[in-house]
Protein backbone atom coordinates (compact mmCIF):
# COMPACT_ATOMS: atom_id res chain seq x y z
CA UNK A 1 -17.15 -12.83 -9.14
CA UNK A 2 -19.45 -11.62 -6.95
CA UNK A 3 -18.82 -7.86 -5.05
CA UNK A 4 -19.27 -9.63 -2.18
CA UNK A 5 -16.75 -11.89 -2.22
CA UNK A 6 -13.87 -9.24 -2.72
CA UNK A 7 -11.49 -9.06 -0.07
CA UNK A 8 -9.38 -6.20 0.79
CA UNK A 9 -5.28 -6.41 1.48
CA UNK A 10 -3.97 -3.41 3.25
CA UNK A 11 0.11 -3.38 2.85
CA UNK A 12 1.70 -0.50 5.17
CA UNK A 13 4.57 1.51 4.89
CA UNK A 14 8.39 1.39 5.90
CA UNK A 15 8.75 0.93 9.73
CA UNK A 16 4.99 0.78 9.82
CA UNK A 17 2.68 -2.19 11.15
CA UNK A 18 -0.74 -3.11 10.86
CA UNK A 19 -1.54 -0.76 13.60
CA UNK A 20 -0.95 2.09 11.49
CA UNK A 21 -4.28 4.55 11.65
CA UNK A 22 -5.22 3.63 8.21
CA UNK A 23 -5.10 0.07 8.69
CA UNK A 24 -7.03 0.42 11.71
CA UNK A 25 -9.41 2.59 9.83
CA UNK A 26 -10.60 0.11 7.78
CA UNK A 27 -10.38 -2.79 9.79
CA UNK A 28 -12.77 -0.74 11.76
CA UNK A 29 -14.92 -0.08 8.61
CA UNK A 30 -15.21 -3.84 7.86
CA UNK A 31 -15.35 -5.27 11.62
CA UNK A 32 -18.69 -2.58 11.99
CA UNK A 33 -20.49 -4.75 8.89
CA UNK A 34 -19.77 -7.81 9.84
CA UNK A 35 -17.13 -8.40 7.24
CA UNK A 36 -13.82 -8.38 9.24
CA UNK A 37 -12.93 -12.16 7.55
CA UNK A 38 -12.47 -9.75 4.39
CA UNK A 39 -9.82 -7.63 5.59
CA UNK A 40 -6.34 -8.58 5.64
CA UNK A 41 -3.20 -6.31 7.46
CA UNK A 42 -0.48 -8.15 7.47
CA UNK A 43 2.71 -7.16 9.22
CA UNK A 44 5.18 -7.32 6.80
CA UNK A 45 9.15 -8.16 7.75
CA UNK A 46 11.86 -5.14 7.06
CA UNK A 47 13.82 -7.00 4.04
CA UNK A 48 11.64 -6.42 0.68
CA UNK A 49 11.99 -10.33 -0.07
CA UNK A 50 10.05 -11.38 2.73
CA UNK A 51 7.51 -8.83 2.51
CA UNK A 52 6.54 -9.83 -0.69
CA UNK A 53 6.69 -13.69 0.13
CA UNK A 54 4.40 -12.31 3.28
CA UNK A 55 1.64 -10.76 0.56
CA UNK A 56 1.80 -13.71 -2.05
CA UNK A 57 0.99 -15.79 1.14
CA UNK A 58 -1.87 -13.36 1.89
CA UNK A 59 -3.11 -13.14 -1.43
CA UNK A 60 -3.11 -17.08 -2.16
CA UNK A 61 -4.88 -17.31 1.32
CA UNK A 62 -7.86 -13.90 0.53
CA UNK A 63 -9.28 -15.55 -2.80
CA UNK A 64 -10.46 -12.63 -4.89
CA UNK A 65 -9.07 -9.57 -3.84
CA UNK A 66 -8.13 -5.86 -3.97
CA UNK A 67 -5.37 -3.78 -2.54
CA UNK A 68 -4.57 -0.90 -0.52
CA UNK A 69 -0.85 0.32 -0.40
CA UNK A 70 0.41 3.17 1.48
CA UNK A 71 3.88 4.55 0.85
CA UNK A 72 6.29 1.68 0.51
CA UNK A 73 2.77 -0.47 0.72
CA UNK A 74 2.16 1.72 -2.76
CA UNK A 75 5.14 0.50 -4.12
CA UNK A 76 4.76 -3.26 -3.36
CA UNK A 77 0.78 -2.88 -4.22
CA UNK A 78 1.75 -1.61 -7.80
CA UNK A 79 4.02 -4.73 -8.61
CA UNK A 80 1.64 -7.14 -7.01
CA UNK A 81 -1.41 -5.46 -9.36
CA UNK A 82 0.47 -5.63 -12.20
CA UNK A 83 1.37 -9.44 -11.70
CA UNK A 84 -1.76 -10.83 -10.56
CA UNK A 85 -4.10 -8.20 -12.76
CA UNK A 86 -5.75 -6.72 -9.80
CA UNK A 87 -7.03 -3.37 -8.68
CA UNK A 88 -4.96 -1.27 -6.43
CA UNK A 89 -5.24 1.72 -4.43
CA UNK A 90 -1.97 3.43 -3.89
CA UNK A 91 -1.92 6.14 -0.88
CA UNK A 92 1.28 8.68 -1.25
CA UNK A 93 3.05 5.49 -2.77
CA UNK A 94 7.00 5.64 -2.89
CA UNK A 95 7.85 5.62 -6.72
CA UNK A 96 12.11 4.18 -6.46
CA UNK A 97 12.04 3.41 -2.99
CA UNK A 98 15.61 1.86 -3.51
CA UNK A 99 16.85 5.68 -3.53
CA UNK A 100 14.81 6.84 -0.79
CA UNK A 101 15.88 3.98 1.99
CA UNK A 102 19.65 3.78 1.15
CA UNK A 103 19.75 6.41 3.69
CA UNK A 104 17.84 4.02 6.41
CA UNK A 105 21.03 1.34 6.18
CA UNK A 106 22.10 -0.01 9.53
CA UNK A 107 20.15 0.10 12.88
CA UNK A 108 15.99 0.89 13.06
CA UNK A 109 13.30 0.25 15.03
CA UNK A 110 9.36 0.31 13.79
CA UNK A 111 7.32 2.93 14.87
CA UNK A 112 4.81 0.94 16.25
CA UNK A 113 6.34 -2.04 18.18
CA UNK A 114 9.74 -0.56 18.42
CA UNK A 115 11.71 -3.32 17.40
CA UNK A 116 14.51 -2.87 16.20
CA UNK A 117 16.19 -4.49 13.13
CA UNK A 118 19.53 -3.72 10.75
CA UNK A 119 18.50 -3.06 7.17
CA UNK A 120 20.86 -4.52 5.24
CA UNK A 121 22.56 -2.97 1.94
CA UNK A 122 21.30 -5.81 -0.50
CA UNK A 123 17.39 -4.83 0.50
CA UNK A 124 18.19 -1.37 -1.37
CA UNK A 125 18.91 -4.03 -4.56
CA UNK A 126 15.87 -6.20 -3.56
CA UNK A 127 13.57 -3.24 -3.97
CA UNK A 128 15.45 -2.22 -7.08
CA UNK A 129 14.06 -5.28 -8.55
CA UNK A 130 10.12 -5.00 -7.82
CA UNK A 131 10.57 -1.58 -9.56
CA UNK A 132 8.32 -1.48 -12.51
CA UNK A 133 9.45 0.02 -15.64
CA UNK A 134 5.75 0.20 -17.38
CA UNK A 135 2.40 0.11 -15.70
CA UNK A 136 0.34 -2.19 -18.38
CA UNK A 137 -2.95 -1.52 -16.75
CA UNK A 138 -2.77 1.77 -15.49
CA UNK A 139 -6.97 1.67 -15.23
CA UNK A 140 -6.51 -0.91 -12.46
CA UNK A 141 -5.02 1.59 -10.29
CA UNK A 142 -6.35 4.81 -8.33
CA UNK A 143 -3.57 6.72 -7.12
CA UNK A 144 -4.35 9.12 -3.97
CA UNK A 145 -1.67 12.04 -3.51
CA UNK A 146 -1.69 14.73 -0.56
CA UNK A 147 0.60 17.46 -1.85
CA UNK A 148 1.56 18.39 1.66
CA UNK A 149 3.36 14.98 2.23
CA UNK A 150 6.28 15.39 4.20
CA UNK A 151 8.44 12.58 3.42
CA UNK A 152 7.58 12.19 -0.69
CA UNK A 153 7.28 14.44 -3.05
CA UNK A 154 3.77 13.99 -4.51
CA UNK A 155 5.03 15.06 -8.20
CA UNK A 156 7.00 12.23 -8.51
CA UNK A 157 3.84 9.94 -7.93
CA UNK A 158 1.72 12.42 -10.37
CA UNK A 159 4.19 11.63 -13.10
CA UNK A 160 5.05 8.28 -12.64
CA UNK A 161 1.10 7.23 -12.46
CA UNK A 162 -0.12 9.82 -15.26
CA UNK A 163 -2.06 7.42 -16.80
CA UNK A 164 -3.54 5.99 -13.86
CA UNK A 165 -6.63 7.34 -11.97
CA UNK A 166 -5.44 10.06 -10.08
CA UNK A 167 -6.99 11.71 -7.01
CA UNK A 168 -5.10 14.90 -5.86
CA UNK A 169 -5.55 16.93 -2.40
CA UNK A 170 -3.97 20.36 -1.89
CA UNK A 171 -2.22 19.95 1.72
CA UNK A 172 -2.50 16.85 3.71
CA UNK A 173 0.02 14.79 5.14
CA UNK A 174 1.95 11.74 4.22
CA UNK A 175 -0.07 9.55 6.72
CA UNK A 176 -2.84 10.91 4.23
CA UNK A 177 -5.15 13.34 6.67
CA UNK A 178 -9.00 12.18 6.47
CA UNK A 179 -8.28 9.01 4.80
CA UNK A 180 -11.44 7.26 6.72
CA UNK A 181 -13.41 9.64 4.57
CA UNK A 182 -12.27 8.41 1.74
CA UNK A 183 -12.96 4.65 2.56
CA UNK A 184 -16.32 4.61 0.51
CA UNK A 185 -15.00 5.59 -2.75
CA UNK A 186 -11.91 3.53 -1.83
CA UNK A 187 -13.72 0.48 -2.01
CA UNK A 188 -16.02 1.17 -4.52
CA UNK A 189 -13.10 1.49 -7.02
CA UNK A 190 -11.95 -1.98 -5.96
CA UNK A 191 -15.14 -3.38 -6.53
CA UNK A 192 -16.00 -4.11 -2.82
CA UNK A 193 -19.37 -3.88 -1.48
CA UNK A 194 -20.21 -4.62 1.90
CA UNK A 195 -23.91 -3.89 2.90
């Protein structure tokens, strides 16, 4: 497999969209070589089971790929890497989501198109189940923690990961500040080359 035929899967966060900065960071990155056929965003439904039958669709559809998660996208990125046996970049990734979002039941609306949805008890039990227990590649993923991210708390990440690459930045933000810096090294740890 060539580095040019890579592709790259960004999966956002809760309530987030495709038109999240990051997303539209690197769309940017790839649409300015000429290689915007090899970057994938998609928008993924509220209820965990959907989301991930939305990325296996992706990923069946991308060929040989990589992944970006971010926050909840972490999460689901980490599960998908260790099925498929790909590499994985996880950005402030959400360790046990399921305890996080139990607060979140009932009536939402995503930041970015502001629709509004009910998230329903049993997705706190879907996400319970793409939990993994023990990362069996930890060198396929590079873990990228802000410590001043506002909504996790970055030690849980350090731990959980420990044996993964790990990339750690004093202050920040959960939205992970100057994250289009970090694009190069990004995709040189998934193997992507695009000039």
């Amino acid at each position: 497999m060539s580095v040019s035929d890579v592709s790259l899967i960004y999966i956002h966060g809760f309530n987030s969209s495709s038109q999240s900065w990051k997303a539209q960071a690197l769309s940017r990155f790839f649409d300015a070589r000429g290689a915007s056929a090899r970057f994938h965003a998609p928008d993924l439904p509220p209820c965990p089971r959907d989301a991930m039958a939305t990325l296996e669709a992706t990923l069946a559809g991308a060929g040989p790929a990589a992944l970006v998660g971010s926050s909840l996208g972490g999460f689901y990125a980490t599960w998908l890497a260790q099925h498929h046996d790909m590499r994985a970049v996880l950005i402030n990734p959400a360790v046990r989501p399921w305890q996080l979002l139990e607060k979140y039941i009932g009536e939402n609306a995503n930041y970015h198109t502001g629709e509004r949805y009910q998230f329903e008890p049993e997705w706190v039990e879907q996400l319970r189940h793409y939990g993994v227990d023990a990362l069996e590649r930890p060198d396929n993923l590079l873990v990228m923690l802000q410590t001043g991210d506002e909504s996790l708390d970055w030690r849980d990440a350090w731990d959980y990961y420990g044996d993964c690459h790990l990339l750690r930045q004093l202050g920040g933000s959960h939205g992970f500040d100057d994250f289009d810096a970090c694009i190069p090294l990004v995709l040189r740890f998934c193997g992507i080359a695009l000039d």
